[in-house]
N, C-alpha and C. Protein backbone atom coordinates (compact mmCIF):
# COMPACT_ATOMS: atom_id res chain seq x y z
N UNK A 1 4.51 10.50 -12.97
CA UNK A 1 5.70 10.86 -12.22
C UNK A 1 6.50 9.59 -11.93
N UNK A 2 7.69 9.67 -12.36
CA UNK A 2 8.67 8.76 -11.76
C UNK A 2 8.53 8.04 -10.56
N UNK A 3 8.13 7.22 -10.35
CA UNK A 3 8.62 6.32 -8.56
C UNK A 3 9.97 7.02 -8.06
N UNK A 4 11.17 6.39 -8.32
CA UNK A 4 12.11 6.94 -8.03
C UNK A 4 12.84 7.99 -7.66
N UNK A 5 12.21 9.11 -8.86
CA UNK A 5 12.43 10.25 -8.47
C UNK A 5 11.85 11.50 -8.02
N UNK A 6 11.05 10.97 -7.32
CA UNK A 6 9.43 12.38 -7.03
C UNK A 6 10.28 13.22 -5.78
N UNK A 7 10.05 13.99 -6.13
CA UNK A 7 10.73 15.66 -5.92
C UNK A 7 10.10 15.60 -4.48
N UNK A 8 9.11 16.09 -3.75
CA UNK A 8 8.55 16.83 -3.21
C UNK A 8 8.47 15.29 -1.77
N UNK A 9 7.48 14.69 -1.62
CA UNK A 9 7.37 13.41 -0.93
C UNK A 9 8.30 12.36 -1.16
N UNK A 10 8.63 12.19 -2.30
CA UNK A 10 9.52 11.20 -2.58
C UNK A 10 10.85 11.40 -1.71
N UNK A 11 11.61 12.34 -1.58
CA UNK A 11 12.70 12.78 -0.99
C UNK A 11 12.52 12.61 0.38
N UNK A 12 11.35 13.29 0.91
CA UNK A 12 11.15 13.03 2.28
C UNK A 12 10.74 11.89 2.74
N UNK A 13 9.96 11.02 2.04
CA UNK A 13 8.98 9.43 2.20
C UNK A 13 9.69 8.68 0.99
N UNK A 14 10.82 8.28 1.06
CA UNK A 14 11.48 7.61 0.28
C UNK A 14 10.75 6.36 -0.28
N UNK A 15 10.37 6.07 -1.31
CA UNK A 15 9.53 4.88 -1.58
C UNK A 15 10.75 3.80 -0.97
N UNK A 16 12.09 4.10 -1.04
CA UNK A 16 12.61 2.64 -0.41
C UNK A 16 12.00 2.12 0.79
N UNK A 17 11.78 3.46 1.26
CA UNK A 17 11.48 3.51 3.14
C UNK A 17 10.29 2.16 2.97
N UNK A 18 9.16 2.52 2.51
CA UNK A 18 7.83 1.46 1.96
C UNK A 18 8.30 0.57 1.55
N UNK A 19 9.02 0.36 0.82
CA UNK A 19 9.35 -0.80 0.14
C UNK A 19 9.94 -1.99 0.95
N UNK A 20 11.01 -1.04 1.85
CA UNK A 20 11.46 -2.29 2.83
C UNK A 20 10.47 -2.41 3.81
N UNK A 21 9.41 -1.78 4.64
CA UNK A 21 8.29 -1.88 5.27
C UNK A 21 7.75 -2.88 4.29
N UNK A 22 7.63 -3.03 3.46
CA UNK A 22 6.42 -4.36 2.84
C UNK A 22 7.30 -5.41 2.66
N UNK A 23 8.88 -4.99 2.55
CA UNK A 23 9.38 -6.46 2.30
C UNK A 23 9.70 -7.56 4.14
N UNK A 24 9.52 -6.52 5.03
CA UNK A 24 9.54 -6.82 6.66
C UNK A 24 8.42 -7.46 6.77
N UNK A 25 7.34 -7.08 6.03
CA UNK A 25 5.99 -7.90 6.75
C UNK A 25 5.49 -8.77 6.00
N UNK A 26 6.31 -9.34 4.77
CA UNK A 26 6.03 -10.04 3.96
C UNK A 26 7.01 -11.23 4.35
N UNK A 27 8.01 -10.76 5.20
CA UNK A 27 8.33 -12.31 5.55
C UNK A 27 8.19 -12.51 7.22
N UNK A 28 7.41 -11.60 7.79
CA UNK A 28 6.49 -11.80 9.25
C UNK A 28 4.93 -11.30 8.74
N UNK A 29 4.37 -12.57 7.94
CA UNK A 29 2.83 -11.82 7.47
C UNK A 29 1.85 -12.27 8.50
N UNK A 30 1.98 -12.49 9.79
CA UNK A 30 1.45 -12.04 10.80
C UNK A 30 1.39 -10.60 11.39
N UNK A 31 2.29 -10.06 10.89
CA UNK A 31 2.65 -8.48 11.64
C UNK A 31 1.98 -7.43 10.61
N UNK A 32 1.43 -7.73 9.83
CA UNK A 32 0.82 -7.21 9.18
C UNK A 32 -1.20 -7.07 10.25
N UNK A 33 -1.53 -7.74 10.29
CA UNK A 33 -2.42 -8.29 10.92
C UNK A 33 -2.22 -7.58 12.21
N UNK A 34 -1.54 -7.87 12.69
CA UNK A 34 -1.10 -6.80 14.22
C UNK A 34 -0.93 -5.67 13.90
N UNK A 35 -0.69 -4.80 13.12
CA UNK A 35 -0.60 -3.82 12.88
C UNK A 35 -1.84 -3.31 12.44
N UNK A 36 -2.62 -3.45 12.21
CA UNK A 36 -3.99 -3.30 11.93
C UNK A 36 -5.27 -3.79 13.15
N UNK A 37 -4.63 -3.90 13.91
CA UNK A 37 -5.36 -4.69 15.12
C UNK A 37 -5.48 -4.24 16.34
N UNK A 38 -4.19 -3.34 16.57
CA UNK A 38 -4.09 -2.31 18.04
C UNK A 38 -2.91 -1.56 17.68
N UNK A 39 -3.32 0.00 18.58
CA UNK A 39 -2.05 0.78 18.52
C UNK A 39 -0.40 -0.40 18.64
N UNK A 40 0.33 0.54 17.86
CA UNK A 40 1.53 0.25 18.05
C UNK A 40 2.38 1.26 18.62
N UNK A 41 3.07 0.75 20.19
CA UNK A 41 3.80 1.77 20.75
C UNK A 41 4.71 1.17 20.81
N UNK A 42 5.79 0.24 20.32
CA UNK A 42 7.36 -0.14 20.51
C UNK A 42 7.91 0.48 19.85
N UNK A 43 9.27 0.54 20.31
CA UNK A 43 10.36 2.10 19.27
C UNK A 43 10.31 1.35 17.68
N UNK A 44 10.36 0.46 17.34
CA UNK A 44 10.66 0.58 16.35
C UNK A 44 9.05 1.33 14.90
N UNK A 45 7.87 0.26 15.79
CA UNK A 45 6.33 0.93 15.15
C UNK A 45 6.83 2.87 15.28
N UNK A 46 7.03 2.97 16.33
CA UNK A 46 6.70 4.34 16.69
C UNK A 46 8.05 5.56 15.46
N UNK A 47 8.80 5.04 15.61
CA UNK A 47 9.84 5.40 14.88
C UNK A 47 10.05 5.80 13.45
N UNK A 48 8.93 4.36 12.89
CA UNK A 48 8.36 4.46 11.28
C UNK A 48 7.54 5.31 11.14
N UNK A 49 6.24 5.34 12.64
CA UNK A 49 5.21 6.78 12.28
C UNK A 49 5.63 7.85 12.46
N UNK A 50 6.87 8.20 13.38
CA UNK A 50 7.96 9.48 13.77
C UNK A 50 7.97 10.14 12.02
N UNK A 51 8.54 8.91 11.56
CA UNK A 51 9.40 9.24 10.16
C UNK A 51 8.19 9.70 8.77
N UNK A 52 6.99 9.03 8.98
CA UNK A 52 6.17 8.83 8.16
C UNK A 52 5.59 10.54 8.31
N UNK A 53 5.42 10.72 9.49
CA UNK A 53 4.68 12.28 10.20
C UNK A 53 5.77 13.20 9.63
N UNK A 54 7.09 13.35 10.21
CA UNK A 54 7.72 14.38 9.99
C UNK A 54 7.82 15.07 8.44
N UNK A 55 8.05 13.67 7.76
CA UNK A 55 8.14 13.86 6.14
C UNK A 55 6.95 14.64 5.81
N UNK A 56 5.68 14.15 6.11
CA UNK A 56 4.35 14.78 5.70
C UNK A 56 4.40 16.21 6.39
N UNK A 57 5.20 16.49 7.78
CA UNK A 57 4.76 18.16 8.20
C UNK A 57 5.69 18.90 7.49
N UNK A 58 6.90 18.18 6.45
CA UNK A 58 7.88 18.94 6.25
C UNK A 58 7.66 19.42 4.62
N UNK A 59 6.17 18.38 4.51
CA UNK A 59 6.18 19.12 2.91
C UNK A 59 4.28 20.07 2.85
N UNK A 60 4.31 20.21 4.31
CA UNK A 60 2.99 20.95 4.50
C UNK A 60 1.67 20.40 5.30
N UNK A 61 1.75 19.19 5.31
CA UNK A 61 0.65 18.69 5.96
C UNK A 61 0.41 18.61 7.54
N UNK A 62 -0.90 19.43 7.82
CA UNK A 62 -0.70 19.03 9.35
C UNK A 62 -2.46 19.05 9.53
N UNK A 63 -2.58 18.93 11.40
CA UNK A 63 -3.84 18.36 11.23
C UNK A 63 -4.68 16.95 11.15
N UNK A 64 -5.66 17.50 10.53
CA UNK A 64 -6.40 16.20 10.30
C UNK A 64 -5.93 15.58 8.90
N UNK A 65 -5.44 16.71 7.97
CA UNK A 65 -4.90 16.33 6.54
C UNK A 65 -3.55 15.20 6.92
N UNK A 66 -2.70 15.80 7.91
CA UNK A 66 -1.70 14.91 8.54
C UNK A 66 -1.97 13.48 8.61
N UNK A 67 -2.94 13.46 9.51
CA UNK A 67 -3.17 12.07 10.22
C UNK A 67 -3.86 11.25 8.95
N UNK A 68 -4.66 11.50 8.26
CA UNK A 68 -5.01 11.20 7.30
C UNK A 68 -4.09 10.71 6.29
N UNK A 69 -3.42 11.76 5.92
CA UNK A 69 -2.22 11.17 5.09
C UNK A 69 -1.80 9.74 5.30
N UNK A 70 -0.79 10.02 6.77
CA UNK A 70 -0.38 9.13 7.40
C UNK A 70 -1.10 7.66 7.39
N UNK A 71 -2.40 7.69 7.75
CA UNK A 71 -3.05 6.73 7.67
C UNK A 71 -3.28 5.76 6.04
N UNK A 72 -3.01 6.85 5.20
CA UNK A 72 -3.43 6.58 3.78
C UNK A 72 -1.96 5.65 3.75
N UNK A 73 -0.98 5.96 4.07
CA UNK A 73 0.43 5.36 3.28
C UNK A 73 0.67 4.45 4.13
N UNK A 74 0.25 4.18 6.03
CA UNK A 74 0.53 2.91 6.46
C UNK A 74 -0.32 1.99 5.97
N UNK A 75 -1.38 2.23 6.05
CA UNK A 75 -2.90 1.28 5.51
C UNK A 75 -2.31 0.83 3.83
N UNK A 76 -1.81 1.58 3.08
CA UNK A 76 -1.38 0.95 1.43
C UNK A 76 -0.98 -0.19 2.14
N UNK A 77 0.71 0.20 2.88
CA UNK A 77 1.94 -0.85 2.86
C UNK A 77 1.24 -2.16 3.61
N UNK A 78 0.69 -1.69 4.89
CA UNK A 78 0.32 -2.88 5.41
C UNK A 78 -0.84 -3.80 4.93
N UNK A 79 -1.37 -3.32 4.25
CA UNK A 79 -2.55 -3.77 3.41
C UNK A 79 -2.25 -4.96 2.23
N UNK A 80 -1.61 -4.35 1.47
CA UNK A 80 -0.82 -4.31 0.31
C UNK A 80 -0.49 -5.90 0.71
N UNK A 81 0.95 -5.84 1.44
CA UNK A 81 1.92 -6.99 2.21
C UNK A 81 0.69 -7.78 2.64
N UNK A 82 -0.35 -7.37 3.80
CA UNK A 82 -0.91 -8.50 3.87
C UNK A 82 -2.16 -8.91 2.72
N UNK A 83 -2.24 -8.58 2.10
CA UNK A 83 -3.06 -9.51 0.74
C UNK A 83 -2.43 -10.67 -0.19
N UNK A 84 -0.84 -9.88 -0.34
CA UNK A 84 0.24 -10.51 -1.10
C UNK A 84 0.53 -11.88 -0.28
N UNK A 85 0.82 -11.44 1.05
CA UNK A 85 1.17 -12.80 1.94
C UNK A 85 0.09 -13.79 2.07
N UNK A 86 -1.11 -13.26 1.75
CA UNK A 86 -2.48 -14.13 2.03
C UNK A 86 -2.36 -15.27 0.32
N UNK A 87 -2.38 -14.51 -0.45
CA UNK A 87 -2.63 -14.60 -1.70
C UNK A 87 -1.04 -16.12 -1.74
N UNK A 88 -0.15 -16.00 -1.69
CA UNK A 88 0.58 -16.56 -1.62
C UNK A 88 1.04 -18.04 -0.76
N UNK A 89 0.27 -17.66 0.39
CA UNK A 89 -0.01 -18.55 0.97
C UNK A 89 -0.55 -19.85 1.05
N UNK A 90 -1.00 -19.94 -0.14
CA UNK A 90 -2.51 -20.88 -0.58
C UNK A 90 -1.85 -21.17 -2.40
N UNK A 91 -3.11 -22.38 -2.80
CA UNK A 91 -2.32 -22.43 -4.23
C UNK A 91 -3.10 -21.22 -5.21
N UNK A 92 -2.44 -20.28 -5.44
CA UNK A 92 -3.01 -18.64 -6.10
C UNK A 92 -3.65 -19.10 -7.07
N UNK A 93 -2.88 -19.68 -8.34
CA UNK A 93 -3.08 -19.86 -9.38
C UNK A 93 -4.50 -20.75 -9.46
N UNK A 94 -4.69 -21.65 -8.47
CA UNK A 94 -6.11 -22.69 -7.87
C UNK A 94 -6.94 -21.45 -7.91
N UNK A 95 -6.53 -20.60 -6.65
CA UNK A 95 -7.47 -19.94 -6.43
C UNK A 95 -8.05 -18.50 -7.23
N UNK A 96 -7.26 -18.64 -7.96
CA UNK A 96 -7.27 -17.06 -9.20
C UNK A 96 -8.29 -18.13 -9.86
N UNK A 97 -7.96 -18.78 -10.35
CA UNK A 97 -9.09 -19.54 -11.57
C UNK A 97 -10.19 -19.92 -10.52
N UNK A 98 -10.46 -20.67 -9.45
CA UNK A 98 -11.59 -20.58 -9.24
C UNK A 98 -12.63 -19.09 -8.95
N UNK A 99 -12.22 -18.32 -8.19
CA UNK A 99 -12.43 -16.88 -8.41
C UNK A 99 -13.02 -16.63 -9.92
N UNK A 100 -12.02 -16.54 -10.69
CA UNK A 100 -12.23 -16.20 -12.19
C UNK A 100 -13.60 -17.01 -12.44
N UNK A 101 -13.82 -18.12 -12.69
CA UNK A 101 -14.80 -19.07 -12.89
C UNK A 101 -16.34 -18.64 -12.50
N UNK A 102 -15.72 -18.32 -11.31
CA UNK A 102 -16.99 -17.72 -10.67
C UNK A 102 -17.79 -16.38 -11.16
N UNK A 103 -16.63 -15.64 -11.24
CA UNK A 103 -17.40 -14.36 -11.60
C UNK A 103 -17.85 -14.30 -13.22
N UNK A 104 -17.54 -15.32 -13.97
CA UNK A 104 -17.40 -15.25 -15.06
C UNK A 104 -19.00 -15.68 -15.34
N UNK A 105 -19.02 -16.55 -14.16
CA UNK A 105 -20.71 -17.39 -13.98
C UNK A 105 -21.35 -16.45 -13.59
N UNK A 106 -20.97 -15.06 -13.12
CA UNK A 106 -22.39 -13.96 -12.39
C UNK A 106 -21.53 -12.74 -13.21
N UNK A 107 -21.50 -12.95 -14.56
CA UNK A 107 -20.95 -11.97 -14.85
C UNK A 107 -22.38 -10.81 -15.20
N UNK A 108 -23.34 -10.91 -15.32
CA UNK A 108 -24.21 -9.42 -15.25
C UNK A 108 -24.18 -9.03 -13.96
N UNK A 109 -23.84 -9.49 -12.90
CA UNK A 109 -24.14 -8.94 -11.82
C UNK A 109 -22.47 -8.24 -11.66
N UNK A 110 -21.70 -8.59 -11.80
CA UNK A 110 -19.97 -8.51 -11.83
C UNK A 110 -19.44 -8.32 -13.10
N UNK A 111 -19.97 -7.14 -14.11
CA UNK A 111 -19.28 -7.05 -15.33
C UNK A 111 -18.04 -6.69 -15.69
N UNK A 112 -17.59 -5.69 -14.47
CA UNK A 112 -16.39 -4.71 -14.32
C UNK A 112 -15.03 -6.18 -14.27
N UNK A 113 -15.60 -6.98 -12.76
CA UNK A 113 -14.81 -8.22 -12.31
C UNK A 113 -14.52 -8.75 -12.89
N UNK A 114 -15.85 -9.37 -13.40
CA UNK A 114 -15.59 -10.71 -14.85
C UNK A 114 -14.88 -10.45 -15.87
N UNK A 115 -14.57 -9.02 -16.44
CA UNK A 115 -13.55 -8.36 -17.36
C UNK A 115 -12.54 -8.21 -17.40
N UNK A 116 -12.31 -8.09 -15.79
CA UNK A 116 -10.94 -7.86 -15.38
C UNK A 116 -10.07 -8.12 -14.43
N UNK A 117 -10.15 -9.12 -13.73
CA UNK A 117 -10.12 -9.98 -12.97
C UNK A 117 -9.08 -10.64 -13.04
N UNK A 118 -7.53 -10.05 -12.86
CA UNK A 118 -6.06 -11.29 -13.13
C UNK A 118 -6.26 -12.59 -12.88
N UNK A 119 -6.33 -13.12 -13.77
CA UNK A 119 -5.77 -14.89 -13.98
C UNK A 119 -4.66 -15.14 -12.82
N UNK A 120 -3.23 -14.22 -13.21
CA UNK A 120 -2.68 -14.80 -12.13
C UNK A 120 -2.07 -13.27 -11.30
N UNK A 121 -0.96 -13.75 -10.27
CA UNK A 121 -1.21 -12.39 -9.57
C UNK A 121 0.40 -11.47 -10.03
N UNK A 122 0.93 -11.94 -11.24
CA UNK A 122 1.76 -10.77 -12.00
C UNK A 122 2.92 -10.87 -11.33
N UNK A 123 3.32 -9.55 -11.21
CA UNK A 123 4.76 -9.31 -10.30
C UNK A 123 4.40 -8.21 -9.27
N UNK A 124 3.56 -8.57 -8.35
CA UNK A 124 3.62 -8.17 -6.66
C UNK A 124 4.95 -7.13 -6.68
N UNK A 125 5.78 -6.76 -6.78
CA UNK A 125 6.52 -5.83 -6.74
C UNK A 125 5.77 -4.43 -7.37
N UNK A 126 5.97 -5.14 -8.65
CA UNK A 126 5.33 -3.63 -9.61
C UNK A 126 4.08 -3.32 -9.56
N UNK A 127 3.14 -4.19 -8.83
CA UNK A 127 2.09 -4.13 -8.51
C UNK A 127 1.96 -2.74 -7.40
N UNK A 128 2.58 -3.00 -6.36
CA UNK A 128 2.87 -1.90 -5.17
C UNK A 128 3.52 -0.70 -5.36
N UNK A 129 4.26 -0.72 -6.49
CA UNK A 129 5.41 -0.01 -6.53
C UNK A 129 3.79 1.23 -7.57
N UNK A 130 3.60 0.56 -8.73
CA UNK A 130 2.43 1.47 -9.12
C UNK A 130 1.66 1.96 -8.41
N UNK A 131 1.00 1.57 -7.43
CA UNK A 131 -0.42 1.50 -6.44
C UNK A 131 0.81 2.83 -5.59
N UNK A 132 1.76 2.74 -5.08
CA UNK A 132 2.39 3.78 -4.00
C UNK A 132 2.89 4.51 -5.30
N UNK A 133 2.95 5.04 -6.13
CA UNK A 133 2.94 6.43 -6.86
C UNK A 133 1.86 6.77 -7.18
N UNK A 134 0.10 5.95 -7.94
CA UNK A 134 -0.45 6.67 -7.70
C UNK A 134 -0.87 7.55 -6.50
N UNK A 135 -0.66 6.64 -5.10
CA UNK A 135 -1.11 7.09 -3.97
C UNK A 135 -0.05 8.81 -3.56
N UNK A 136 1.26 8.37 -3.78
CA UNK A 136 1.72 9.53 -3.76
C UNK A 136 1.73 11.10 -4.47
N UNK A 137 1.53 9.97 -6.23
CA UNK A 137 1.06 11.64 -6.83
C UNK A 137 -0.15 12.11 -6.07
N UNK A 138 -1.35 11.63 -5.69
CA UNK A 138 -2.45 11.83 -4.82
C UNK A 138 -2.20 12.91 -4.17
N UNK A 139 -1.66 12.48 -3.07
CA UNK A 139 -1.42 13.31 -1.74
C UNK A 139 -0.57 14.55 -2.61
N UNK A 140 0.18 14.25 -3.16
CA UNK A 140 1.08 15.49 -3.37
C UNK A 140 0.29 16.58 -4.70
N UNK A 141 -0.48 16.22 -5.74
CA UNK A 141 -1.74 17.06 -6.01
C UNK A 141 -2.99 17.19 -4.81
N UNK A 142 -3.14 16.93 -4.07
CA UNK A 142 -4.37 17.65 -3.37
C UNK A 142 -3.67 18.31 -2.31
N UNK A 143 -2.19 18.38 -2.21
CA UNK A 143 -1.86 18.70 -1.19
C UNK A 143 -0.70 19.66 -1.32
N UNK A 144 -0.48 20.97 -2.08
CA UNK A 144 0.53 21.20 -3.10
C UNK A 144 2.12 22.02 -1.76
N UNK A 145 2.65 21.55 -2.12
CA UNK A 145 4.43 21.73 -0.87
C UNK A 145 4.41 22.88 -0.37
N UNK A 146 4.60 23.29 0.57
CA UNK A 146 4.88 24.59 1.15
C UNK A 146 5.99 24.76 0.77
N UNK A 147 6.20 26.20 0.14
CA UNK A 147 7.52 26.93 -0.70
C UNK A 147 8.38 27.77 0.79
């Protein structure tokens, strides 16, 4: 399915919506970290989960499937942003090859790793942008729209 154009969630959970959420905490990659650390009750936290909830009750989800959801698509973005900001932070390319090196040295124990294991870390955009459509086709096959 298209990123761009997904019918059902897409319309209501605009991948822009995510997109600018990861590009906000990618240049405060502390707030990533806080957000994962204690409730968030300021209008603006509360506002994004307002938006994140409504979209999900408006294409069927409620409940524990709800909160779940919900949890599945803040946990990507904030996740996501803070690995990227971690990863970046430091010299990557140092640390991709030492990584690599390593697993390459325990590769029976790490065959999957040692195989496949990026050298370097690509384009972080399309990286997320894939990872939030599979996550969305997800939810939206196990979870099919109220007509």
């Amino acid at each position: 399915m298209d990123f761009g154009t997904r019918v059902d969630l897409g319309l209501l959970l605009p991948p822009l919506l995510l997109t600018e959420l990861r590009r906000v905490l990618l240049r405060h990659p502390w707030a990533a970290a806080l957000a994962n650390g204690r409730p968030l009750v300021g209008p603006h936290a509360l506002a994004r989960s307002e938006f994140v909830y409504a979209a999900l009750v408006a294409t069927g989800f409620s409940g524990p499937d709800l909160s779940a959801a919900a949890a599945v698509i803040t946990t990507y973005v904030t996740g996501t942003a803070s690995s990227e900001a971690l990863w970046q932070q430091h010299n990557e390319s140092g640390v991709r090859s030492a990584v690599h090196d390593h697993l390459q040295a325990r590769s029976t124990q790490y065959p999957a790793l040692a195989g496949h294991f990026p050298l370097s870390g690509g384009d972080w955009t399309a990286h997320f942008a894939l990872g939030m459509n599979f996550l969305l086709d997800g939810l939206a096959a196990n979870h099919p729209p109220r007509h």
